[in-house]
Structure formats: C-alpha cells, structure tokens
Protein backbone atom coordinates (compact mmCIF):
# COMPACT_ATOMS: atom_id res chain seq x y z
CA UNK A 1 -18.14 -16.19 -9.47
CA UNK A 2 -16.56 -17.27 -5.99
CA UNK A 3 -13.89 -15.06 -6.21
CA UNK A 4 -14.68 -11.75 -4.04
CA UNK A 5 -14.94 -8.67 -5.83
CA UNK A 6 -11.79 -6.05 -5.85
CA UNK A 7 -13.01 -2.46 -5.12
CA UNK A 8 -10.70 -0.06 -6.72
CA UNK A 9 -11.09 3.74 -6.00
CA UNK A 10 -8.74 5.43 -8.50
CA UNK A 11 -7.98 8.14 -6.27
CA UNK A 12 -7.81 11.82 -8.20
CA UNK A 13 -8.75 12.40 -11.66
CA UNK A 14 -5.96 14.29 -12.87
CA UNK A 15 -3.32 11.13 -12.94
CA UNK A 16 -1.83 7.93 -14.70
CA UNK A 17 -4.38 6.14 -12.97
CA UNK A 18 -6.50 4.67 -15.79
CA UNK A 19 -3.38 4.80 -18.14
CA UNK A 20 -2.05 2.07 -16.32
CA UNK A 21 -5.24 0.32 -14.99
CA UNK A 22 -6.08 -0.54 -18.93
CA UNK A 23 -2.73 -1.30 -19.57
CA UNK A 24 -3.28 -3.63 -16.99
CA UNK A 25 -5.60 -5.20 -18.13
CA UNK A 26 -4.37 -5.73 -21.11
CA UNK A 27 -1.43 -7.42 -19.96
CA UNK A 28 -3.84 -9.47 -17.16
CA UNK A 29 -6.84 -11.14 -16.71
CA UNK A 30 -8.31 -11.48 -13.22
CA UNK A 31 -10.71 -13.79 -11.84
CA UNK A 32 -12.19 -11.46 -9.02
CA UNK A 33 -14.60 -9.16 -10.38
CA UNK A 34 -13.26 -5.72 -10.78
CA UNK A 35 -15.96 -3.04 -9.39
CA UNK A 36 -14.38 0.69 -10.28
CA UNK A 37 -15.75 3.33 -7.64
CA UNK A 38 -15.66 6.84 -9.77
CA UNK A 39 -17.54 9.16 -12.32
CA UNK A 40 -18.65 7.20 -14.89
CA UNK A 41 -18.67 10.29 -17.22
CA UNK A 42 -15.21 10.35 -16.41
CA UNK A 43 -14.21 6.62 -17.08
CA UNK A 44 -16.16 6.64 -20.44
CA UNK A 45 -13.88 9.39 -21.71
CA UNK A 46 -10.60 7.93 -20.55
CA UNK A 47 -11.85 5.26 -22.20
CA UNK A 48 -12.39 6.83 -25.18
CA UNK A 49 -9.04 8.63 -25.27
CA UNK A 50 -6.81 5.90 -24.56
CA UNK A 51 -8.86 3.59 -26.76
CA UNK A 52 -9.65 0.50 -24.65
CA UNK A 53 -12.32 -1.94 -25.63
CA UNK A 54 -13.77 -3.48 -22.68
CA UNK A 55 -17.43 -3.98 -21.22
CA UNK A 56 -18.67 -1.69 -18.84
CA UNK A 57 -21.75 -1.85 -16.48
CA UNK A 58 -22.98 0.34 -13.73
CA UNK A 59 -24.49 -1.13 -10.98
CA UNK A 60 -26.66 0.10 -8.25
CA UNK A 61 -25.42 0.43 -4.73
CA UNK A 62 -28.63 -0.77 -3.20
CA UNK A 63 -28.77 -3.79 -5.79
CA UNK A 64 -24.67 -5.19 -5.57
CA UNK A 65 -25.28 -7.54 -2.51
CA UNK A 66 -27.51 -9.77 -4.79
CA UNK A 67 -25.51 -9.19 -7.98
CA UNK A 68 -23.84 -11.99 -9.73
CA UNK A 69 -20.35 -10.92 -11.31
CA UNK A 70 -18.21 -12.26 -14.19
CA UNK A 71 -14.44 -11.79 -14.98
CA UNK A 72 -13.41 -9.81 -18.37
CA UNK A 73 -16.40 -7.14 -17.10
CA UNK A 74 -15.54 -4.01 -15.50
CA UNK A 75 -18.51 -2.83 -13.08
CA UNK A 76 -19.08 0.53 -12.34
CA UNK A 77 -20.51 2.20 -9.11
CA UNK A 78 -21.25 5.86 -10.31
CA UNK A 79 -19.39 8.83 -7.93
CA UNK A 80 -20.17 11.97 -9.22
CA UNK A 81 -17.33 14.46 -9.65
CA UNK A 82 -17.82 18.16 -7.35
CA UNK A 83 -14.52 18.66 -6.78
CA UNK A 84 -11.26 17.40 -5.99
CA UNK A 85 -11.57 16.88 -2.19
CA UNK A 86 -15.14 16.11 -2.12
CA UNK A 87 -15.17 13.44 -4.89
CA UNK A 88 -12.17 11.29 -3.52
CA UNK A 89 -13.43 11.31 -0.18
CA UNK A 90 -16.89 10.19 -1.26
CA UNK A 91 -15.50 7.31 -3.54
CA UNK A 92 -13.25 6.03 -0.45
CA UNK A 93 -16.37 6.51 1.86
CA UNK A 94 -18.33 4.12 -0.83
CA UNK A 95 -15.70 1.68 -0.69
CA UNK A 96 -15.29 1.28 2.98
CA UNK A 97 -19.06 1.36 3.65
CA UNK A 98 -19.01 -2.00 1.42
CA UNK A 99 -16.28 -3.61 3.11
CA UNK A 100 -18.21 -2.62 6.42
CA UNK A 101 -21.02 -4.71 5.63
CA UNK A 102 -18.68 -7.53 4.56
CA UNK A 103 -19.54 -7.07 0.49
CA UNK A 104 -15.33 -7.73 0.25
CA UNK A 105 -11.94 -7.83 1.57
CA UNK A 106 -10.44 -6.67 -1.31
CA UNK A 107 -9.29 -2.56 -2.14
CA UNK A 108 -6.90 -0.94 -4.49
CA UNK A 109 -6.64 2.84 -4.36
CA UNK A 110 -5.01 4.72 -7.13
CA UNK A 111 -2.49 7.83 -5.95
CA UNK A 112 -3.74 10.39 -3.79
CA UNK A 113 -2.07 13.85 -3.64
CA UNK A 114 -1.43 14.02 0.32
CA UNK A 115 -1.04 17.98 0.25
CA UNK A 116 -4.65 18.81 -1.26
CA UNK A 117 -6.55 15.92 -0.84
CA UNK A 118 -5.88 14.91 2.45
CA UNK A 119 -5.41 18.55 3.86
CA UNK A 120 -2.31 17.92 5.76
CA UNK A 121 -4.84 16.38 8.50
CA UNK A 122 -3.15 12.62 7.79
CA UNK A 123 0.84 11.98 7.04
CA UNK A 124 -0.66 9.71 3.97
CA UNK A 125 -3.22 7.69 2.83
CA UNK A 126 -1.88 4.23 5.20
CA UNK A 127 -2.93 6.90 8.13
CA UNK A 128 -6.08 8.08 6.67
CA UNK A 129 -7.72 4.68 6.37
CA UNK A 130 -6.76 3.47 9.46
CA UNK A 131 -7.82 6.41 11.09
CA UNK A 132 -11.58 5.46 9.15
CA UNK A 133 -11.13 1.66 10.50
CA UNK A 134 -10.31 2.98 14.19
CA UNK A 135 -6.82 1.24 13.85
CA UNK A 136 -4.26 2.30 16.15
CA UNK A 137 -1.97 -0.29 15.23
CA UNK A 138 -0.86 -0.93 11.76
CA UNK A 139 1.78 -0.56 9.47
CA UNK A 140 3.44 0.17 5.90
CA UNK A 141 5.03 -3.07 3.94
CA UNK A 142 6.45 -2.21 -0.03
CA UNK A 143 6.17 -5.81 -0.75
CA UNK A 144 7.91 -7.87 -3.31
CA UNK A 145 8.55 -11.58 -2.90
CA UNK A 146 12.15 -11.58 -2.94
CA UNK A 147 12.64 -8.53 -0.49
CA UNK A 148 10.00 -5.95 1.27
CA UNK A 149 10.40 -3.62 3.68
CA UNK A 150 8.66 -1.33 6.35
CA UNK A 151 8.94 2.33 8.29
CA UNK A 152 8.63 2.12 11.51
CA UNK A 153 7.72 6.10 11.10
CA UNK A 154 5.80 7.23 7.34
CA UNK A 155 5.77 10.49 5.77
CA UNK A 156 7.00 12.42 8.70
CA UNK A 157 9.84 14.96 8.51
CA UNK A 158 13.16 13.92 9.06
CA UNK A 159 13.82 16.21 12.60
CA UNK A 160 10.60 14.60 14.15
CA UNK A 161 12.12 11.00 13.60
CA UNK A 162 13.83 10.60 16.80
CA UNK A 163 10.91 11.91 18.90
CA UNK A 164 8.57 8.92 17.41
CA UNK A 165 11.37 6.19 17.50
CA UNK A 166 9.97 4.49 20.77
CA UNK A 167 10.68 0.48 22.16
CA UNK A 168 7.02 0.44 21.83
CA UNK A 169 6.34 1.72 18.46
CA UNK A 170 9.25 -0.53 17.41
CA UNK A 171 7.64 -3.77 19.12
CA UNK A 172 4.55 -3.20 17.06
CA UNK A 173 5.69 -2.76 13.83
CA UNK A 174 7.75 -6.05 14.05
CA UNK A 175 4.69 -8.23 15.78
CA UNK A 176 2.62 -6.61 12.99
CA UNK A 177 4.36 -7.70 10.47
CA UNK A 178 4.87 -10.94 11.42
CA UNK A 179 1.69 -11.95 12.01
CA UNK A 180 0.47 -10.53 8.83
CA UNK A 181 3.22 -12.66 6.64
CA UNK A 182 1.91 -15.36 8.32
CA UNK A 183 -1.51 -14.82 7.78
CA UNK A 184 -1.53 -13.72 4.44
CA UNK A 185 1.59 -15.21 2.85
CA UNK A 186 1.93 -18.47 5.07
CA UNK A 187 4.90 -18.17 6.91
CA UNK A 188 6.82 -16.66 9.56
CA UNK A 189 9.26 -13.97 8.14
CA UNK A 190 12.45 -13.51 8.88
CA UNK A 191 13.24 -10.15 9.48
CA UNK A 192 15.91 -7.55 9.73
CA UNK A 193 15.52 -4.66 11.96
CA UNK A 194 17.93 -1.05 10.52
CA UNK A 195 19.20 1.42 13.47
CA UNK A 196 18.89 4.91 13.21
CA UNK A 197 22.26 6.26 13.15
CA UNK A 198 25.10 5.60 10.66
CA UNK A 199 26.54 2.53 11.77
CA UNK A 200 24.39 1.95 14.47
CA UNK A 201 27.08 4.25 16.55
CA UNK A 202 26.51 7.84 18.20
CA UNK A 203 28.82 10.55 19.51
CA UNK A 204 26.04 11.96 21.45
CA UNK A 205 25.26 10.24 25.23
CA UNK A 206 22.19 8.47 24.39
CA UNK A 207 22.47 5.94 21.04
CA UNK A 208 19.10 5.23 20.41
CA UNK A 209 20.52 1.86 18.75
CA UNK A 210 21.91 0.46 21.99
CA UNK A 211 19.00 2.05 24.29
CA UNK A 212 15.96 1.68 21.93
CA UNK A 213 16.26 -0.90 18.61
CA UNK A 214 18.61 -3.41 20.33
CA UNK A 215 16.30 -4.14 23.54
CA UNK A 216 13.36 -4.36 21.38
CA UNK A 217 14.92 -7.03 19.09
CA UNK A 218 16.58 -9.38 21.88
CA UNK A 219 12.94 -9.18 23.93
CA UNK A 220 11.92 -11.38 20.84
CA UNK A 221 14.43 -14.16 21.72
CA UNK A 222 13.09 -17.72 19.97
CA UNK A 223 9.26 -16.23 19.37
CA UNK A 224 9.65 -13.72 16.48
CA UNK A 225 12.76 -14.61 13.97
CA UNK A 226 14.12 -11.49 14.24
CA UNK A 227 17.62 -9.95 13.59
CA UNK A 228 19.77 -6.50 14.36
CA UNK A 229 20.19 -3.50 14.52
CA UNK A 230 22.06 -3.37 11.26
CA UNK A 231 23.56 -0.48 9.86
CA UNK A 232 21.96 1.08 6.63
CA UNK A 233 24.69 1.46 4.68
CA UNK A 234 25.39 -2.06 4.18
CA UNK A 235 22.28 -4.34 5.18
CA UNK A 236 20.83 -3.83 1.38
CA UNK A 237 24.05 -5.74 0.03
CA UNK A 238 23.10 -8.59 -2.07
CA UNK A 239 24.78 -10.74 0.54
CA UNK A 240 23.18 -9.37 3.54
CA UNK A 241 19.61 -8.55 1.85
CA UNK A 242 18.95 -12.30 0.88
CA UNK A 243 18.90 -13.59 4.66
CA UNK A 244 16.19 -11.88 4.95
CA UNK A 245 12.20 -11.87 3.82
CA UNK A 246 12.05 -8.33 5.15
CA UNK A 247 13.76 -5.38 6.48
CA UNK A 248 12.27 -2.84 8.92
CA UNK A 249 13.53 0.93 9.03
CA UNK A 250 13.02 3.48 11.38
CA UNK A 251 12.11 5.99 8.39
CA UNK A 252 10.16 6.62 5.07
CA UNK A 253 13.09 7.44 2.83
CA UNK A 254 15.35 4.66 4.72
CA UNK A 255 14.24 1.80 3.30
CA UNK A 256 11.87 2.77 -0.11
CA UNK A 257 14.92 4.56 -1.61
CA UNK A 258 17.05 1.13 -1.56
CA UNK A 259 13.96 -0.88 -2.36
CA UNK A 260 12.62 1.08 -5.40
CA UNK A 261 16.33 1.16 -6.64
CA UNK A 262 16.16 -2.73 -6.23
CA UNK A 263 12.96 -3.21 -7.97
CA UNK A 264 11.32 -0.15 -9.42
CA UNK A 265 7.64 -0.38 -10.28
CA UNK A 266 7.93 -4.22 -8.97
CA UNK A 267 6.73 -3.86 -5.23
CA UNK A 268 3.46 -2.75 -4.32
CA UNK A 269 1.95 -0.81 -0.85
CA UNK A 270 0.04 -3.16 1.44
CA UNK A 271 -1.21 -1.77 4.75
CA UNK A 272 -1.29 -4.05 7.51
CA UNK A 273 -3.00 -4.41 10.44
CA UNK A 274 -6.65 -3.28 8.37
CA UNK A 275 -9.39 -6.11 9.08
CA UNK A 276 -9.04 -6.58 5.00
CA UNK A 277 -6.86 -6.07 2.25
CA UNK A 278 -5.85 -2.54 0.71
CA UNK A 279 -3.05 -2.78 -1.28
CA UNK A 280 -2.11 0.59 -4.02
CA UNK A 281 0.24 0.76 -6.57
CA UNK A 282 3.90 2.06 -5.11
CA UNK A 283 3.93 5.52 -7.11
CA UNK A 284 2.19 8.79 -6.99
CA UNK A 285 -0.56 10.31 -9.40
CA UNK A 286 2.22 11.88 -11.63
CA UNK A 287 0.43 14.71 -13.00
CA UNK A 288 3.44 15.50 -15.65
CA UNK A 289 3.00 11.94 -17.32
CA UNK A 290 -0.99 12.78 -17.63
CA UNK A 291 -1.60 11.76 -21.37
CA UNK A 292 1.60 10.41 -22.87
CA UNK A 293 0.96 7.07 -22.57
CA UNK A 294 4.33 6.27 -21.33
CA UNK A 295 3.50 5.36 -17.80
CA UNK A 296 4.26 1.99 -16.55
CA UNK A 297 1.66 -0.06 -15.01
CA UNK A 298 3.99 -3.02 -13.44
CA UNK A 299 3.19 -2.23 -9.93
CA UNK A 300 -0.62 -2.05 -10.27
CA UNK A 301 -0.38 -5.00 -12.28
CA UNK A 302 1.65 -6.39 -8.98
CA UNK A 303 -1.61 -4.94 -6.72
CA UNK A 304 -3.91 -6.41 -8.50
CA UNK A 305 -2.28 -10.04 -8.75
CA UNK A 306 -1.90 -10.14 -5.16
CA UNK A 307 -5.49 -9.64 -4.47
CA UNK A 308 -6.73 -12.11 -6.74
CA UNK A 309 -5.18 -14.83 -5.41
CA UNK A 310 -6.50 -13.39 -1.45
C-alpha cells in the first residue's frame, strides 16, 4: 500500500484504550496500515474479551522496512509487559526510533496517566515527546474543523500561570500554529488570541493584557491574521466563536473546558511543531470505565481519520 503506516502505542494497560480502538474499527476502515506497538499477550486477550474478529500479525522489528502492508490487517510489534513505567516507555521508545529512521510520520498514543507514568518529570505527554524530539518550540491544538483551540501554558498549576505568560512565549504559540494550519490543513487560520484576566481589565498596576497579549498581537499587523485580546467570558459565543478557525488561551482549563462543552469526544490532541504527526484521542485512560463497554470511541475515531488522509 502507498499509504504510510500509523504507529499507535496504546499507552497503559489498565484503560478504555482497546475498548474504543475496536470500536473503532468497527465503525471505520482505514487505508494506512495500522501497526499496534504493545504486548501481544495482552492484545490477544482484549481481544478475546471484547470479542473482536480481526486479523492479527506480528512482525519483526528488524524485518518492517521491507514489509508490504494491507488495510483491514492489524500488525503487531511485540512489547513485552514488566511493569507500568517500564513498558510504556519502551513502546514510545519503539515508536519514535521508527519515525527516526523515516519508517512514518504517522503516531497515535492512547492515554497516559501523567502522575505515575511520567513521574512528575514532564507537565504531560505534548512535553514528554518533544522533550525526546529536542523540540523547544511546539504547541497543544484540540482540533475540530469548525473550532480548535490552544494553551499558550499546559498542565501547569493555576498560580504559576502568570510567571510563564511571556510576549515571547505568546509570539510562538501563534507563529506555530499558523504555520502548522497551513501546512497541514492548507490555509492560513484566522485566529483569536484570549487575555488573562476577566475582561481583559486589572485592578492591579501591571495588566498583563495591555503590557503582554496586546503588543504581541498588533506586532503581527497584515502577516499573521490575527485578532484580540478578547475576554473569556464571551469570545466562545456562537457569534463571536464562528469568526474564527481558532482560539488561543493563556491556560489549560481556559479554553478545553469551553471546547469539550462545544464538542465532547469530537476534537482530538495534535501536537505541533513535531517533525511528524502525533495526534491522541482528547480523554484520559479512565480506569473506572475499564470493562463496561460503555466508552465512546468518537475522538479516536477523529485521530485516526485525520492521519489517514496525512
């Protein structure tokens, strides 16, 4: 097939990951190979429980550069499990060692617990794969077609906000993600930039809105379309929203609590600024939906639609 593969490392056993990856494909049929990274003693007996008839065929490291692949297949590249921390890491490291040596472009992760498996070393997974790529500039989008967004700051507590809201960080975050929208989805974005405070007002001296955000946005002028501050009460309006292709916040909770109310499981997490694609489902592992069959596989679907047309 021409079609590069998709290299998905489901991230920790314990979750809804392979719940929703055969309801997937269920729902789906893809025409880029799909090459699963895990324990294949594992797989078999998710399989098993969950009752999903599909092919299955491991494949040798050593042997996948010459390997012809077919859609309605799912190819297997054996991790074995040691533990938690250990097996993750070592299905991640198999991944990126392949997109390295320019096997693909192409990477879904399922959820990660940040706490255990990343040992509080990264602020989430966006940070721990750059860190692997050397990256120093990148950045979160929750993409949908109608509306996505981006933090200009991730999983960081709300009282170190301030301290990382800089006119530099803000400068790359907004050059980042227009050059990826027009790279990837074909044209230039426009975008709305959120200010930190309520209303974009301060009763303190220094208004990081009118110091900071503002400067940054007006340095753009005619080269970047870009639009603000705006305050965050009001730019997710249905009026004021569909101006724009994208809205960048200044935190996490900011802008994925308006955009998960908008859309639920319908965005997915793309990390820009990687030299290739790694896109994961918008959700966590959900350990207490483990086994009910209830979970809803819409945004992985989403994930793995977007990479099959890359």
């Amino acid at each position: 097939m021409s079609s590069k593969p998709i290299l998905i490392v489901p991230g920790e056993k314990k979750s809804i990951f392979f719940e929703i990856f055969f309801k997937s494909l269920k729902l789906k049929s893809f025409l880029s190979p799909l090459i699963i990274i895990c324990d294949i003693k594992n797989l078999k007996k998710e399989i098993k429980k969950y009752k999903f008839n599909y092919a299955i065929e491991q494949i040798e490291l050593k042997k996948i550069h010459s390997k012809k692949f077919y859609k309605n297949k799912i190819y297997v590249i054996n991790v074995k499990y040691q533990n938690s921390y250990i097996y993750v890491h070592d299905c991640f490291k198999v991944a990126f060692k392949l997109i390295k040596k320019g096997f693909t472009h192409k990477m879904i992760n399922g959820p990660i617990n940040k706490t255990k498996t990343l040992n509080k070393k990264y602020l989430g997974v966006t940070e721990f794969v750059a860190k692997y790529f050397n990256i120093d500039k990148f950045a979160m989008l929750i993409y949908n077609k109608k509306l996505s967004v981006c933090p200009v700051t991730t999983h960081l507590p709300i009282k170190l906000v301030t301290k990382k809201i800089t006119k530099k960080k803000i400068k790359e975050k907004i050059i980042i993600v227009n050059n990826f929208f027009k790279k990837y989805l074909g044209f230039k974005p426009k975008i709305a930039v959120m200010g930190l405070n309520p209303h974009c007002e301060s009763i303190l001296k220094f208004n990081e809105d009118t110091k900071i955000i503002s400067p940054v946005i007006k340095s753009f002028k005619n080269t970047i379309n870009v639009k603000g501050p705006f305050p965050a009460d009001t730019i997710f309006l249905k009026n004021n929203r569909r101006k724009f292709d994208i809205v960048i916040g200044m935190y996490h909770d900011q802008v994925l609590t308006p955009i998960k109310t908008l859309f639920e499981y319908d965005a997915i997490n793309i990390t820009m600024g990687l030299p290739f694609l790694r896109v994961t489902p918008d959700h966590g592992p959900n350990e207490k939906m483990i086994g009910k069959n209830t979970s809803n596989p819409t945004s992985l679907v989403k994930s793995l639609e977007f990479l099959d047309k890359k």
